[in-house]
PDB file of N, CA and C in Angstrom:
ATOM      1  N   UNK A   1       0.854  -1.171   0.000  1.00  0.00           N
ATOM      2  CA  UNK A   1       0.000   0.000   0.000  1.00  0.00           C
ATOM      3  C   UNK A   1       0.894   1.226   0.000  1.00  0.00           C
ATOM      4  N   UNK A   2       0.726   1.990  -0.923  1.00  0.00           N
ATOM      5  CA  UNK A   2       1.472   3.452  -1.060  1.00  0.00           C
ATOM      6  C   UNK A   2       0.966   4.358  -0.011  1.00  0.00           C
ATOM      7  N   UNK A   3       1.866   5.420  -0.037  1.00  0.00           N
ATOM      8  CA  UNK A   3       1.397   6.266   1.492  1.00  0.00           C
ATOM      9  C   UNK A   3       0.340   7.122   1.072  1.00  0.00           C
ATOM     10  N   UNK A   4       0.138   7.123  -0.389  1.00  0.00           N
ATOM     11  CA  UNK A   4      -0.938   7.888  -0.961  1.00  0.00           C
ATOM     12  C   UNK A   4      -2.786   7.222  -0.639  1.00  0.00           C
ATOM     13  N   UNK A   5      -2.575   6.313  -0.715  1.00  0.00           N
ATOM     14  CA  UNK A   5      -3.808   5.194  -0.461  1.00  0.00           C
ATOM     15  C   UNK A   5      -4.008   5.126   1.105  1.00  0.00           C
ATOM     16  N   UNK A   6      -3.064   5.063   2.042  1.00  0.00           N
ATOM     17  CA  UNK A   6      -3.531   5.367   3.131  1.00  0.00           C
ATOM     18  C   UNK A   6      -3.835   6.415   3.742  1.00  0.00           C
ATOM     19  N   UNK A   7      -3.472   8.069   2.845  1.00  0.00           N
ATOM     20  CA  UNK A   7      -3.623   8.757   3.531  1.00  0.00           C
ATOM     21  C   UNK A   7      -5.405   9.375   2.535  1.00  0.00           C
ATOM     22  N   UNK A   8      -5.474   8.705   1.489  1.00  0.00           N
ATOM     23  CA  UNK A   8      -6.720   8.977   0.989  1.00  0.00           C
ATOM     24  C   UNK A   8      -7.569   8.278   1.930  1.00  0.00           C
ATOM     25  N   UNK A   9      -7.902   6.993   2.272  1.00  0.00           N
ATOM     26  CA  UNK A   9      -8.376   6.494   2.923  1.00  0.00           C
ATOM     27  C   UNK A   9      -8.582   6.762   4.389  1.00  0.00           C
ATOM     28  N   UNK A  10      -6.992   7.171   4.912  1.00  0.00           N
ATOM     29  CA  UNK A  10      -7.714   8.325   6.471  1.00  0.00           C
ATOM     30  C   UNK A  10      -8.353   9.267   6.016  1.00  0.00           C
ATOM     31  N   UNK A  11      -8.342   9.921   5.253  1.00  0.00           N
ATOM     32  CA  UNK A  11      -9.432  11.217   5.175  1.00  0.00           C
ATOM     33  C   UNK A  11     -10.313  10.778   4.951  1.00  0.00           C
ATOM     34  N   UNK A  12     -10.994   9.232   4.111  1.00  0.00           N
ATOM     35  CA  UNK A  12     -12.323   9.419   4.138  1.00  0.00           C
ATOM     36  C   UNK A  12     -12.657   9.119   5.399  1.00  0.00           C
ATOM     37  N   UNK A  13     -11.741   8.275   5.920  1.00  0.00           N
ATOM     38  CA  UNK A  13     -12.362   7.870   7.430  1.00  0.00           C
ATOM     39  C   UNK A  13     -12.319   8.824   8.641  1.00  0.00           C
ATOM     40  N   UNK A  14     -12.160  10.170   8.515  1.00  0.00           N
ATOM     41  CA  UNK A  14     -11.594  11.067   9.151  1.00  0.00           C
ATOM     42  C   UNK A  14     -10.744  10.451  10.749  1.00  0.00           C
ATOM     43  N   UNK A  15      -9.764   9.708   9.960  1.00  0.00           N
ATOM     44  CA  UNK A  15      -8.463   9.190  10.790  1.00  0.00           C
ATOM     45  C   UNK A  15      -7.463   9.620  10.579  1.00  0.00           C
ATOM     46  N   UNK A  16      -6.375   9.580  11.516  1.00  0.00           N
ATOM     47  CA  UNK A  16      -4.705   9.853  10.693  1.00  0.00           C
ATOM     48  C   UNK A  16      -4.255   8.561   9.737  1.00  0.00           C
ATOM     49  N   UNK A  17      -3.783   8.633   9.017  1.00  0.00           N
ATOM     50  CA  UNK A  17      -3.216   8.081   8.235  1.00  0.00           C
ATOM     51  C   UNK A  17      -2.384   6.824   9.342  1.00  0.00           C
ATOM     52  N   UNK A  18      -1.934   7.595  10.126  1.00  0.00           N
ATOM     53  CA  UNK A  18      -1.020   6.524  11.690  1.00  0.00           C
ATOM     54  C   UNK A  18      -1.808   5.321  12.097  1.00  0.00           C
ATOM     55  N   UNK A  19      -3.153   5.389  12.098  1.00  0.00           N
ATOM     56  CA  UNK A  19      -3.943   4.379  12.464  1.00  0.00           C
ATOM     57  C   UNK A  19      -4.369   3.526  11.468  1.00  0.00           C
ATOM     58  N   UNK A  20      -3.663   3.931  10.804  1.00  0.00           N
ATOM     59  CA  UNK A  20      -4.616   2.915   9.534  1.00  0.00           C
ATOM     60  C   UNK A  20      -2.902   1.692   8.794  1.00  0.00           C
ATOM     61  N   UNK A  21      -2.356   1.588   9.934  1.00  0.00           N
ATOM     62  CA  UNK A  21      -0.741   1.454   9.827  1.00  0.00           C
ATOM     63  C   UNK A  21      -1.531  -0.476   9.627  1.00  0.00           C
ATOM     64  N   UNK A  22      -2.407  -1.133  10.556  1.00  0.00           N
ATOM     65  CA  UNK A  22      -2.666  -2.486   9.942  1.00  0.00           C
ATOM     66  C   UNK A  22      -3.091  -2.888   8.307  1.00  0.00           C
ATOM     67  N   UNK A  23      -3.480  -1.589   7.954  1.00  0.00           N
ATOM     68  CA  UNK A  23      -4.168  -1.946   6.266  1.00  0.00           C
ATOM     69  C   UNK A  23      -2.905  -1.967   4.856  1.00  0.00           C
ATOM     70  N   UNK A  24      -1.559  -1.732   5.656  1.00  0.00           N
ATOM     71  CA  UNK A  24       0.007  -1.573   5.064  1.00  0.00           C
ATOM     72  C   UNK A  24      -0.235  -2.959   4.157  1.00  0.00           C
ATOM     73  N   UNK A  25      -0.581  -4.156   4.907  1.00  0.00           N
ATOM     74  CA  UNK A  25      -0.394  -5.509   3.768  1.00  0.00           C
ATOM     75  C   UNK A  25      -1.204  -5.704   3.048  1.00  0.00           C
ATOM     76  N   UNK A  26      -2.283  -4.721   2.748  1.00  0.00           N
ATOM     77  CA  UNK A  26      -3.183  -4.916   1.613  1.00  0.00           C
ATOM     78  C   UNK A  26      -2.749  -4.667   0.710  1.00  0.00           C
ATOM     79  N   UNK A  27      -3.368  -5.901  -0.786  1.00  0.00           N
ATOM     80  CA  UNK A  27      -2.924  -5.136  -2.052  1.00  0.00           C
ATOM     81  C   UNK A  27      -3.725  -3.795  -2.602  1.00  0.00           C
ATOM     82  N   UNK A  28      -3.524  -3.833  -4.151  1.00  0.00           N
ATOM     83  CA  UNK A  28      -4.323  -2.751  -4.596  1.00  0.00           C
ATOM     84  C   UNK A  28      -5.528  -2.954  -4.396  1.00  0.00           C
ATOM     85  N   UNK A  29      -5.601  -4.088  -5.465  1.00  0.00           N
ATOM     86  CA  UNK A  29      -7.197  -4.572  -5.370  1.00  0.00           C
ATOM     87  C   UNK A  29      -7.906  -4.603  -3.923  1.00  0.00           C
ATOM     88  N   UNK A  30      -7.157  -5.143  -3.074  1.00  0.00           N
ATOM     89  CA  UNK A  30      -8.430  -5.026  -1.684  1.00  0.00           C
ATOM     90  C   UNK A  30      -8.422  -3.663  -1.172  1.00  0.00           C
ATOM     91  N   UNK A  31      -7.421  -2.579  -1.155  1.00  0.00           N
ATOM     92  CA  UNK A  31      -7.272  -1.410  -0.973  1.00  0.00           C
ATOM     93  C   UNK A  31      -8.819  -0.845  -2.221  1.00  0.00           C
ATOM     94  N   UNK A  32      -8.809  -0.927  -2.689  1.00  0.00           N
ATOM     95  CA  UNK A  32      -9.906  -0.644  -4.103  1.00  0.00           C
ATOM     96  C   UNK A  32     -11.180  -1.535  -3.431  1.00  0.00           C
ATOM     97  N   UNK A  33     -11.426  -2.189  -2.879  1.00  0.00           N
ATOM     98  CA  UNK A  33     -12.377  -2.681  -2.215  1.00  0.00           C
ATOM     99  C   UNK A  33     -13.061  -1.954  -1.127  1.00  0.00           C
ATOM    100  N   UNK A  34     -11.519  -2.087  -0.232  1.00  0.00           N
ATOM    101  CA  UNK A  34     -12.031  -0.918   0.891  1.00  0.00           C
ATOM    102  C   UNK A  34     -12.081   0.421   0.850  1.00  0.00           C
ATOM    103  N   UNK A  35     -11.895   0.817  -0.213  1.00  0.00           N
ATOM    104  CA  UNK A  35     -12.679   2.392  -0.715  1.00  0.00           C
ATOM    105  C   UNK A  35     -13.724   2.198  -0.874  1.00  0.00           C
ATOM    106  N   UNK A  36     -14.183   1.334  -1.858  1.00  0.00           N
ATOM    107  CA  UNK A  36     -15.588   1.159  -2.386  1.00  0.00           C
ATOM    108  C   UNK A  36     -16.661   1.122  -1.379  1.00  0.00           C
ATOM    109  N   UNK A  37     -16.331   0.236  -0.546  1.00  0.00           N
ATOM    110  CA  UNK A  37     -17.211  -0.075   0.799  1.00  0.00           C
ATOM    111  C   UNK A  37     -17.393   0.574   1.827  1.00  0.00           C
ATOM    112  N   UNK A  38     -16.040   1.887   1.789  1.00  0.00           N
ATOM    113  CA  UNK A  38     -15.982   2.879   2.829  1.00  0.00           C
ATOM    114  C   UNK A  38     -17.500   4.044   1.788  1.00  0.00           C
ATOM    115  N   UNK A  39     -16.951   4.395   0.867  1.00  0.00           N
ATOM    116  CA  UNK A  39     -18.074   5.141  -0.340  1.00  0.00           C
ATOM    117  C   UNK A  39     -19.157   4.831   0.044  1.00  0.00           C
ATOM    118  N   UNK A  40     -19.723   3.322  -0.179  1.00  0.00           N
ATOM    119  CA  UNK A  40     -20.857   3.210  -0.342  1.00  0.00           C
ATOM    120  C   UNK A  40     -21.359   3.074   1.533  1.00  0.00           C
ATOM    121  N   UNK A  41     -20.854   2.758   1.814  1.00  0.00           N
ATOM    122  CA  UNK A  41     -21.022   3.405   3.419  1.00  0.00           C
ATOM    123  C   UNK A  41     -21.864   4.696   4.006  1.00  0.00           C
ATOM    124  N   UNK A  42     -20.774   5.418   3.237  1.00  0.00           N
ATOM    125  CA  UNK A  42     -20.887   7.015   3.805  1.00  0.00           C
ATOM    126  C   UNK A  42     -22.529   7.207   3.109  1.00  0.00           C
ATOM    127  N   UNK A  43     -21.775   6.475   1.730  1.00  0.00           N
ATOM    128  CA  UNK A  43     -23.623   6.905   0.531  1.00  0.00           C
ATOM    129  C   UNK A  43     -25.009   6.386   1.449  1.00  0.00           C
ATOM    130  N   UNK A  44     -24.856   5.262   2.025  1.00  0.00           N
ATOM    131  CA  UNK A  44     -26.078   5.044   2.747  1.00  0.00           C
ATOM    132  C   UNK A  44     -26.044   5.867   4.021  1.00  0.00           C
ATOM    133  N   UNK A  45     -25.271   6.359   5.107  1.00  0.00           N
ATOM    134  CA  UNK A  45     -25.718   6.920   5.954  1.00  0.00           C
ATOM    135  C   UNK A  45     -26.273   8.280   5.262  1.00  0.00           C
ATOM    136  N   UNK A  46     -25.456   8.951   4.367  1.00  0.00           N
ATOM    137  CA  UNK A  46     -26.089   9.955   3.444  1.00  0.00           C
ATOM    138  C   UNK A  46     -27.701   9.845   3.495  1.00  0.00           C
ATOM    139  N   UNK A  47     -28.003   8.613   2.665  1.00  0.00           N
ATOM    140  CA  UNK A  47     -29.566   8.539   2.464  1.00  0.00           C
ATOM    141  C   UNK A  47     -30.209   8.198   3.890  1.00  0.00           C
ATOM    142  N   UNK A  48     -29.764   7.924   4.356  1.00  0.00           N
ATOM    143  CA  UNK A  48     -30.849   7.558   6.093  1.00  0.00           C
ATOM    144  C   UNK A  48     -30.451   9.612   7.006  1.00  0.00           C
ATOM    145  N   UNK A  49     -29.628   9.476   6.394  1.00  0.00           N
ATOM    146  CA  UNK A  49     -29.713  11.165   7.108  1.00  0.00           C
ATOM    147  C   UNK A  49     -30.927  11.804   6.028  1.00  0.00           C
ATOM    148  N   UNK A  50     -31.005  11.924   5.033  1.00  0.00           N
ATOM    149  CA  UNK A  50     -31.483  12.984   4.077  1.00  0.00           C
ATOM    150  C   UNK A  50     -33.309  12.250   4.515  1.00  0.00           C
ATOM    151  N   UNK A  51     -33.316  10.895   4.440  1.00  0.00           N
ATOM    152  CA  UNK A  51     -34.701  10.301   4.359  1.00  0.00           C
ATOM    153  C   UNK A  51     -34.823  10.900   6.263  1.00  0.00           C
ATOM    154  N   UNK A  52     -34.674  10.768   7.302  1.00  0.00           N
ATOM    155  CA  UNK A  52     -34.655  11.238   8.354  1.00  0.00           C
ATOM    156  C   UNK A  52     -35.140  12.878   8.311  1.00  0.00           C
ATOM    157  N   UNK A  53     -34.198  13.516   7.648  1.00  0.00           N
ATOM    158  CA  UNK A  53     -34.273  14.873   7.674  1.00  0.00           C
ATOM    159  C   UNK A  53     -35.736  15.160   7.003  1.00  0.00           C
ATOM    160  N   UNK A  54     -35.665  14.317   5.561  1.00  0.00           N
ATOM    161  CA  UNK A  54     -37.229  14.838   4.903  1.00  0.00           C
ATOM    162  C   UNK A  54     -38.284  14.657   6.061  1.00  0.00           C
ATOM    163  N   UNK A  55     -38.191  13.809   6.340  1.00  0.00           N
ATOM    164  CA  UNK A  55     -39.321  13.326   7.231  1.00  0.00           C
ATOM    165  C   UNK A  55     -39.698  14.166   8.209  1.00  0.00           C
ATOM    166  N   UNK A  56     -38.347  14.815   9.149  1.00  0.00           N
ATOM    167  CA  UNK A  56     -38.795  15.356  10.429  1.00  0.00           C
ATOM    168  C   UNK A  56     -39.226  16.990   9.917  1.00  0.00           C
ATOM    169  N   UNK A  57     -38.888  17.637   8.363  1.00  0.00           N
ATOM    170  CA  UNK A  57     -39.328  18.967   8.398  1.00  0.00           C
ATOM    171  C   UNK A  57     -40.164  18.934   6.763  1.00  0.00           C
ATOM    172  N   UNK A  58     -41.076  19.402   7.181  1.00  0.00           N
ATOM    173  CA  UNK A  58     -41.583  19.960   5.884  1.00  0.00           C
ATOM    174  C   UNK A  58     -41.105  20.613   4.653  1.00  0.00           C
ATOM    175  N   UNK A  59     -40.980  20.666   3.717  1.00  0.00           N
ATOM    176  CA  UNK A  59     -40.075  21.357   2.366  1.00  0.00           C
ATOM    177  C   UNK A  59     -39.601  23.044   2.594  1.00  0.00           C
ATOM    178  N   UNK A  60     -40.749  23.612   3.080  1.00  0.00           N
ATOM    179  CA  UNK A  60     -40.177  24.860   3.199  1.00  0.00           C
ATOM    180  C   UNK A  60     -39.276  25.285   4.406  1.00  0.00           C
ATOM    181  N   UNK A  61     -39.459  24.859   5.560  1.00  0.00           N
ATOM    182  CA  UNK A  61     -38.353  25.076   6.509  1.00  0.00           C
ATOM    183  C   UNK A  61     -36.834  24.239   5.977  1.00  0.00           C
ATOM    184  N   UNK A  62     -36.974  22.831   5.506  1.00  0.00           N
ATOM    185  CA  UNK A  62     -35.795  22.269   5.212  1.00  0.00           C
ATOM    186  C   UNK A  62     -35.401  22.755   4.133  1.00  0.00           C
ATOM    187  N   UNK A  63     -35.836  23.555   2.924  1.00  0.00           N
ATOM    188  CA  UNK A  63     -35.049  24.130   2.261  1.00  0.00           C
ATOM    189  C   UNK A  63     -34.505  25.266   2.702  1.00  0.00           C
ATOM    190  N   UNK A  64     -34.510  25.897   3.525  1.00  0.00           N
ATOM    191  CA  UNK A  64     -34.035  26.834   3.745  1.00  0.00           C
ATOM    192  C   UNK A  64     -33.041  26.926   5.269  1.00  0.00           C
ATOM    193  N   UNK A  65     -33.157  25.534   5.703  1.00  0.00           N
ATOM    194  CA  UNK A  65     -32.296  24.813   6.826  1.00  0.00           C
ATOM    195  C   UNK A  65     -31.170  24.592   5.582  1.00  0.00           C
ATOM    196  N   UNK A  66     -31.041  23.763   4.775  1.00  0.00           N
ATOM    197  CA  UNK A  66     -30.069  23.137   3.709  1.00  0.00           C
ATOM    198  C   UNK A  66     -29.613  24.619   3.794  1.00  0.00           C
ATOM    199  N   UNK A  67     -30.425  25.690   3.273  1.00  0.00           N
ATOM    200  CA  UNK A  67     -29.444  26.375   2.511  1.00  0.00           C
ATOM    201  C   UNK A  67     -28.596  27.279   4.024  1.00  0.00           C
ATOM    202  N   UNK A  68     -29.090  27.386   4.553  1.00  0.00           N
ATOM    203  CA  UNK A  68     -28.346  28.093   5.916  1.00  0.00           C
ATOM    204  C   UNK A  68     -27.116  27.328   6.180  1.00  0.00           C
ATOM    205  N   UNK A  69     -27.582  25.908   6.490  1.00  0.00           N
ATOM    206  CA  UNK A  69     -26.353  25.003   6.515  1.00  0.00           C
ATOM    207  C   UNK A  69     -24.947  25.111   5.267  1.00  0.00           C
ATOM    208  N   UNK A  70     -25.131  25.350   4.290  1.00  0.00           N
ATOM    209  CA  UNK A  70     -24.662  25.367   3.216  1.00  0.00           C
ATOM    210  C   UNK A  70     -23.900  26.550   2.988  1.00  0.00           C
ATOM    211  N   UNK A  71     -24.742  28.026   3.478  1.00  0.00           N
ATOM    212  CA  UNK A  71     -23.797  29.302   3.988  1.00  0.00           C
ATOM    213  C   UNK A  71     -22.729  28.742   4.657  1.00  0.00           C
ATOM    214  N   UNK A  72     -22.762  28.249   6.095  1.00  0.00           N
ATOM    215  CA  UNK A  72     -21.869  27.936   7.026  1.00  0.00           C
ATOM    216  C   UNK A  72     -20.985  27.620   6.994  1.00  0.00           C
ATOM    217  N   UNK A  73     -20.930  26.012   5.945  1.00  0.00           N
ATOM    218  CA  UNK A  73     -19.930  24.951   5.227  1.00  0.00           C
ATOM    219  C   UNK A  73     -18.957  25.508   4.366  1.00  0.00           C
ATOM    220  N   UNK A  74     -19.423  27.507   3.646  1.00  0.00           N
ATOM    221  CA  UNK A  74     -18.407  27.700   2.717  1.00  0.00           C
ATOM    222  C   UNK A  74     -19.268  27.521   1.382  1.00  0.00           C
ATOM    223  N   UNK A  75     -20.437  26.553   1.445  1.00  0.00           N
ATOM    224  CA  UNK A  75     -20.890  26.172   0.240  1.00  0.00           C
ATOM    225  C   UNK A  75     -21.521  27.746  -0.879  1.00  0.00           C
ATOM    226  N   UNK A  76     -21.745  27.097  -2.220  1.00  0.00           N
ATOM    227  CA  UNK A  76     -21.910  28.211  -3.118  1.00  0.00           C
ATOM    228  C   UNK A  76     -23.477  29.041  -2.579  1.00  0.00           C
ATOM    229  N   UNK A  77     -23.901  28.354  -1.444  1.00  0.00           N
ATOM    230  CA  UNK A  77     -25.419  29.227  -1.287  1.00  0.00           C
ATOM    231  C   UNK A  77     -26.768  28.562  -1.766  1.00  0.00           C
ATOM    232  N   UNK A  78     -27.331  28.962  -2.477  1.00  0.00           N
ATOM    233  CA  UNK A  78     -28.558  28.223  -2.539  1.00  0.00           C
ATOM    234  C   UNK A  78     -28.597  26.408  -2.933  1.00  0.00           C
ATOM    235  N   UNK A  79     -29.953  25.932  -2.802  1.00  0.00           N
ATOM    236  CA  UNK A  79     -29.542  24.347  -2.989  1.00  0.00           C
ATOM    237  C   UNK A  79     -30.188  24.394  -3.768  1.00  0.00           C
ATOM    238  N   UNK A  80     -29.200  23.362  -4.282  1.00  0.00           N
ATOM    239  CA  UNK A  80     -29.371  22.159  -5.755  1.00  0.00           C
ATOM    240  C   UNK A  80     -30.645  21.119  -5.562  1.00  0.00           C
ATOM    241  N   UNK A  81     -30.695  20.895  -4.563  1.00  0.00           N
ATOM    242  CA  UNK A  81     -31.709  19.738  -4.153  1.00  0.00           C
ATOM    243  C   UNK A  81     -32.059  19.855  -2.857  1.00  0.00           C
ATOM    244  N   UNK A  82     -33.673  19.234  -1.944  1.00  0.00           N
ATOM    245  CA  UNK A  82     -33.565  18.966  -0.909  1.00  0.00           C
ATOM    246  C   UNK A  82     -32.588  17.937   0.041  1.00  0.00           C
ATOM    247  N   UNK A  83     -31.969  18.154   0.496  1.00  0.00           N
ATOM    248  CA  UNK A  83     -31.498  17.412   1.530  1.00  0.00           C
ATOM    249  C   UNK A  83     -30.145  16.648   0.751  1.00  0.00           C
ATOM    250  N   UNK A  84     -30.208  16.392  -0.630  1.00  0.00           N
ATOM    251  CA  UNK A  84     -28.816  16.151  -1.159  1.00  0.00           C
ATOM    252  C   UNK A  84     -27.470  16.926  -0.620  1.00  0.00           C
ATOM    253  N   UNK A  85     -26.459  16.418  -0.567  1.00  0.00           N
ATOM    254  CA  UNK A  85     -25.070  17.016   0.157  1.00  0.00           C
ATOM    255  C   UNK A  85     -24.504  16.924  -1.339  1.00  0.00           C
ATOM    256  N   UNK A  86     -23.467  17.932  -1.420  1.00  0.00           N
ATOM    257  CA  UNK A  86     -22.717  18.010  -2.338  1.00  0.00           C
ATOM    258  C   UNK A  86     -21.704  17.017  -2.337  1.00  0.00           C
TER     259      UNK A  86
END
């Protein structure tokens, strides 16, 4: 494993790169696995947050929660979608 792959992989996991010192004997391919599975991870808590969020506010307060949130983050300002994250 290159130091590039572990340190992509601590950031998705918001870890140091130091802790992730057991995943050194992976090859590419399972390194390419455990991205995929870290991705599709994040993608489903994504959708159980966004399906959560629709649920607990009505369209007009949560669009305009998104977009407040979205000021905060730095983001470009108004939203693209309900409850989608960039």
């Amino acid at each position: 494993m290159r130091a590039s792959d572990s340190d992509q992989l601590a950031a998705k996991l918001g870890r140091p790169a130091a802790s992730l010192s057991a995943l050194r004997t992976l090859t590419a391919e399972q390194i390419g696995q455990v991205s995929d599975a870290i991705d599709e991870a994040a993608a489903m808590r994504r959708r159980a947050i966004d399906g959560a969020f629709r649920a607990a506010l009505p369209p007009l307060p949560r669009r305009l929660l998104v977009f407040v949130l979205r000021l905060a983050e730095g983001g470009a300002g108004a939203p693209t979608g309900e409850g989608r994250t960039s």
